[in-house]
N, C-alpha and C. Protein backbone atom coordinates (compact mmCIF):
# COMPACT_ATOMS: atom_id res chain seq x y z
N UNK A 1 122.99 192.33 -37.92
CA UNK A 1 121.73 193.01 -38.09
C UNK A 1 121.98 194.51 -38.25
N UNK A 2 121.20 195.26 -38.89
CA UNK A 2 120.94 196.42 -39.08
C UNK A 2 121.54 196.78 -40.53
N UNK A 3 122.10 195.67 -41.15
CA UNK A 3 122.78 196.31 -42.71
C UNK A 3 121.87 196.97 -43.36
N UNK A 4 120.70 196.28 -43.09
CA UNK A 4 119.37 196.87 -44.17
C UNK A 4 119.43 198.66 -44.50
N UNK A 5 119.61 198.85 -43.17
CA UNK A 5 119.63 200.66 -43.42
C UNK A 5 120.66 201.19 -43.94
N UNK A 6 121.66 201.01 -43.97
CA UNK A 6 123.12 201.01 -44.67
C UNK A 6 122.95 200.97 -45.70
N UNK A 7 122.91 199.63 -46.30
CA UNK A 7 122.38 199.20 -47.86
C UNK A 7 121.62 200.49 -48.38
N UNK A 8 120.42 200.36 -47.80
CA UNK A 8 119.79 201.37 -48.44
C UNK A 8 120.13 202.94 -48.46
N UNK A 9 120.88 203.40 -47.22
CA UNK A 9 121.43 204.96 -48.02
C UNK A 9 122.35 204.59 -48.76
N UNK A 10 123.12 203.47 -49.03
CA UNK A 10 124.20 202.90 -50.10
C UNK A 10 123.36 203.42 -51.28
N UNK A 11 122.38 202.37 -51.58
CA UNK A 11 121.81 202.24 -52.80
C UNK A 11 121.35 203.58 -53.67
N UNK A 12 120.63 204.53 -52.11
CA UNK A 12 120.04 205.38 -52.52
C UNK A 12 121.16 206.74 -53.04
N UNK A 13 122.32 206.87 -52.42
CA UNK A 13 123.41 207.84 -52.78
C UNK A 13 123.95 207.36 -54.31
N UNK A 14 123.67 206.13 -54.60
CA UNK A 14 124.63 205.12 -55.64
C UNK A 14 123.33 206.02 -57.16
N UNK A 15 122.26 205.54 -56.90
CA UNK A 15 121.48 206.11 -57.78
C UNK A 15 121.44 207.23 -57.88
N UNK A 16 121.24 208.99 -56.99
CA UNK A 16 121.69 209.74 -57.07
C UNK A 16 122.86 210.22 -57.99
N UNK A 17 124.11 209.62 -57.48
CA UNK A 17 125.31 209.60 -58.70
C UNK A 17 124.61 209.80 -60.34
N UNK A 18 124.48 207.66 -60.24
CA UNK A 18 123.98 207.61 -61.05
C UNK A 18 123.30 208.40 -62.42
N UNK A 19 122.10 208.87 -61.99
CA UNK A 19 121.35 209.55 -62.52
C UNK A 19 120.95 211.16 -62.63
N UNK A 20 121.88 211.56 -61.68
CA UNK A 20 122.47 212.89 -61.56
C UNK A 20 122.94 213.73 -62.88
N UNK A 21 122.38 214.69 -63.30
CA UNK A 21 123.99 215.62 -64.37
C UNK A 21 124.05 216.75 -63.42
N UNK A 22 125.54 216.63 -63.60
CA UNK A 22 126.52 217.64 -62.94
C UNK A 22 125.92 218.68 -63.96
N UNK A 23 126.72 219.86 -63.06
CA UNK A 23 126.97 221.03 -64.00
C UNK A 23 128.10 221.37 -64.21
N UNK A 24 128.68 221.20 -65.71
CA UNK A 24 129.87 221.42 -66.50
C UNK A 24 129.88 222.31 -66.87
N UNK A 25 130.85 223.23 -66.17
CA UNK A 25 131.81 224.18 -66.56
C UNK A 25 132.07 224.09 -68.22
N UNK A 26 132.18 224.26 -69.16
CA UNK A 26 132.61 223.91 -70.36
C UNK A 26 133.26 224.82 -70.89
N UNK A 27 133.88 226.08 -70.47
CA UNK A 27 134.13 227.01 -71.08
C UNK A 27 135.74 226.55 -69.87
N UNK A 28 135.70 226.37 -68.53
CA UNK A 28 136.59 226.63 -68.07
C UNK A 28 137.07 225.15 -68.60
N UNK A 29 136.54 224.18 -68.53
CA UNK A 29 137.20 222.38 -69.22
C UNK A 29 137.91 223.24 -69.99
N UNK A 30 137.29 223.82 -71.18
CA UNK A 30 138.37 223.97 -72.42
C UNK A 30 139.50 224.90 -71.93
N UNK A 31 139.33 225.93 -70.99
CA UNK A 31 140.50 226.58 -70.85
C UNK A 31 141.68 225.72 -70.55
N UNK A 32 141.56 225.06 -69.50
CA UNK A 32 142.28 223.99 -68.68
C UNK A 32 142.97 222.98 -69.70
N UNK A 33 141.90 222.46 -71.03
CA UNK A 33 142.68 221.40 -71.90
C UNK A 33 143.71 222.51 -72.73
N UNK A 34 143.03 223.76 -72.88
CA UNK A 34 143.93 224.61 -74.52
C UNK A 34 145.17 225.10 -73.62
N UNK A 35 145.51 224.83 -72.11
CA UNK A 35 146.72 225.57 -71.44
C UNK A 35 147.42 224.66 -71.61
N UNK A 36 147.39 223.13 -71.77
CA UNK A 36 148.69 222.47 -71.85
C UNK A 36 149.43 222.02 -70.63
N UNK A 37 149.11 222.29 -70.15
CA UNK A 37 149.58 222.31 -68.05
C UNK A 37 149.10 220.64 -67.80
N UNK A 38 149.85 220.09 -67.28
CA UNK A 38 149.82 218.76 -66.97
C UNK A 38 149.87 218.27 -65.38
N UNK A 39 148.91 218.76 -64.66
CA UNK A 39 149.39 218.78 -62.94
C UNK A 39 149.45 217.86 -62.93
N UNK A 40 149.90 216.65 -63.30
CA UNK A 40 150.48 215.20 -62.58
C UNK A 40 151.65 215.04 -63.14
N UNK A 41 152.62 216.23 -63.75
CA UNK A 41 154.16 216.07 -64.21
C UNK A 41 154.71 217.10 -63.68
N UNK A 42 153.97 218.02 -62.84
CA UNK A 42 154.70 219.12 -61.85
C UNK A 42 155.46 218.49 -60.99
N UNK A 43 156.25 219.19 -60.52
CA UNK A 43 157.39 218.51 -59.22
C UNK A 43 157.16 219.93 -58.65
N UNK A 44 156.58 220.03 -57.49
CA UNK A 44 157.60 221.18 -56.36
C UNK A 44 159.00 220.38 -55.78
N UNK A 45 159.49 221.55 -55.30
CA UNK A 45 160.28 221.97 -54.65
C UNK A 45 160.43 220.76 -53.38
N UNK A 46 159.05 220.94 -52.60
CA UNK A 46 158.97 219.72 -51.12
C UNK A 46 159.01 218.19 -51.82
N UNK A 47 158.40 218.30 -52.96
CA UNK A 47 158.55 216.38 -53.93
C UNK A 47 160.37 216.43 -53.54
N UNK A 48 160.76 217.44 -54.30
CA UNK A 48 162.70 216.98 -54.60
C UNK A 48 163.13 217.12 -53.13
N UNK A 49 162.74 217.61 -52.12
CA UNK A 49 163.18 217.37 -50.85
C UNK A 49 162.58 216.29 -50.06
N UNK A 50 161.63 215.85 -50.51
CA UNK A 50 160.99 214.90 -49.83
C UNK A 50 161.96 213.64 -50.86
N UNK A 51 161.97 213.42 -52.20
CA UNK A 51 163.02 212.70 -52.48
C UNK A 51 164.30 212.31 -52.10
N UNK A 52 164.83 213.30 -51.49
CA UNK A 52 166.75 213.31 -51.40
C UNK A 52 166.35 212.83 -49.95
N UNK A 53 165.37 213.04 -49.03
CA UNK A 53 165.10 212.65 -47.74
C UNK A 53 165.35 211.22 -47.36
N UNK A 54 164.20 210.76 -48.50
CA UNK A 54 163.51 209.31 -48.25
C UNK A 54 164.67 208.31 -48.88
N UNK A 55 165.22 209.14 -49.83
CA UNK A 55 166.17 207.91 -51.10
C UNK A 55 166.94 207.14 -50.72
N UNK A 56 167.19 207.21 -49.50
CA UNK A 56 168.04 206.13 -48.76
C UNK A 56 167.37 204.87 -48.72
N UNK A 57 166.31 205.14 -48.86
CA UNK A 57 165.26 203.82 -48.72
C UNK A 57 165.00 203.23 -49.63
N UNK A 58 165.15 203.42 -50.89
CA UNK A 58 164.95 203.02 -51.58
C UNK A 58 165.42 201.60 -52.20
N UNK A 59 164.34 200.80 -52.80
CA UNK A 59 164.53 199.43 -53.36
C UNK A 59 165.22 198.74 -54.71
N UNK A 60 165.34 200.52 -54.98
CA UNK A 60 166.05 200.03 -57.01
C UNK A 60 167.56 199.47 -56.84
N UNK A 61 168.03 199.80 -55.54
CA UNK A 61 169.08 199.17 -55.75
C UNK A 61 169.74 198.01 -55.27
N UNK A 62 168.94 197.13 -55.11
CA UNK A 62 168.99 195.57 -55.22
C UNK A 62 169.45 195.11 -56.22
């Protein structure tokens, strides 16, 4: 018992989304696409130390 109220701020946040427009930046989007910068192919520094850390663990070499 009690889902009912749940459900319903569910539903009601879900439509919100929904039917919502954001406000788009569009000047900074394009800066961000015309730089070329790819933040999910950066490596710091703590990734390659956190690598050489963990690599002992690793499964590739089965």
């Amino acid at each position: 018992m009690g889902r009912g109220r749940a459900k319903a701020k569910q539903t009601k946040v879900a439509r919100e989304l929904k039917y919502s427009s954001p406000n788009t930046d569009f000047d900074k989007l394009q800066q961000e696409l015309a730089s070329g910068d790819d933040p999910f192919t950066r490596r710091s520094d703590d990734d390659e130390q956190a690598d050489a850390r963990w690599g002992e663990y690793s499964y590739d070499e089965r």
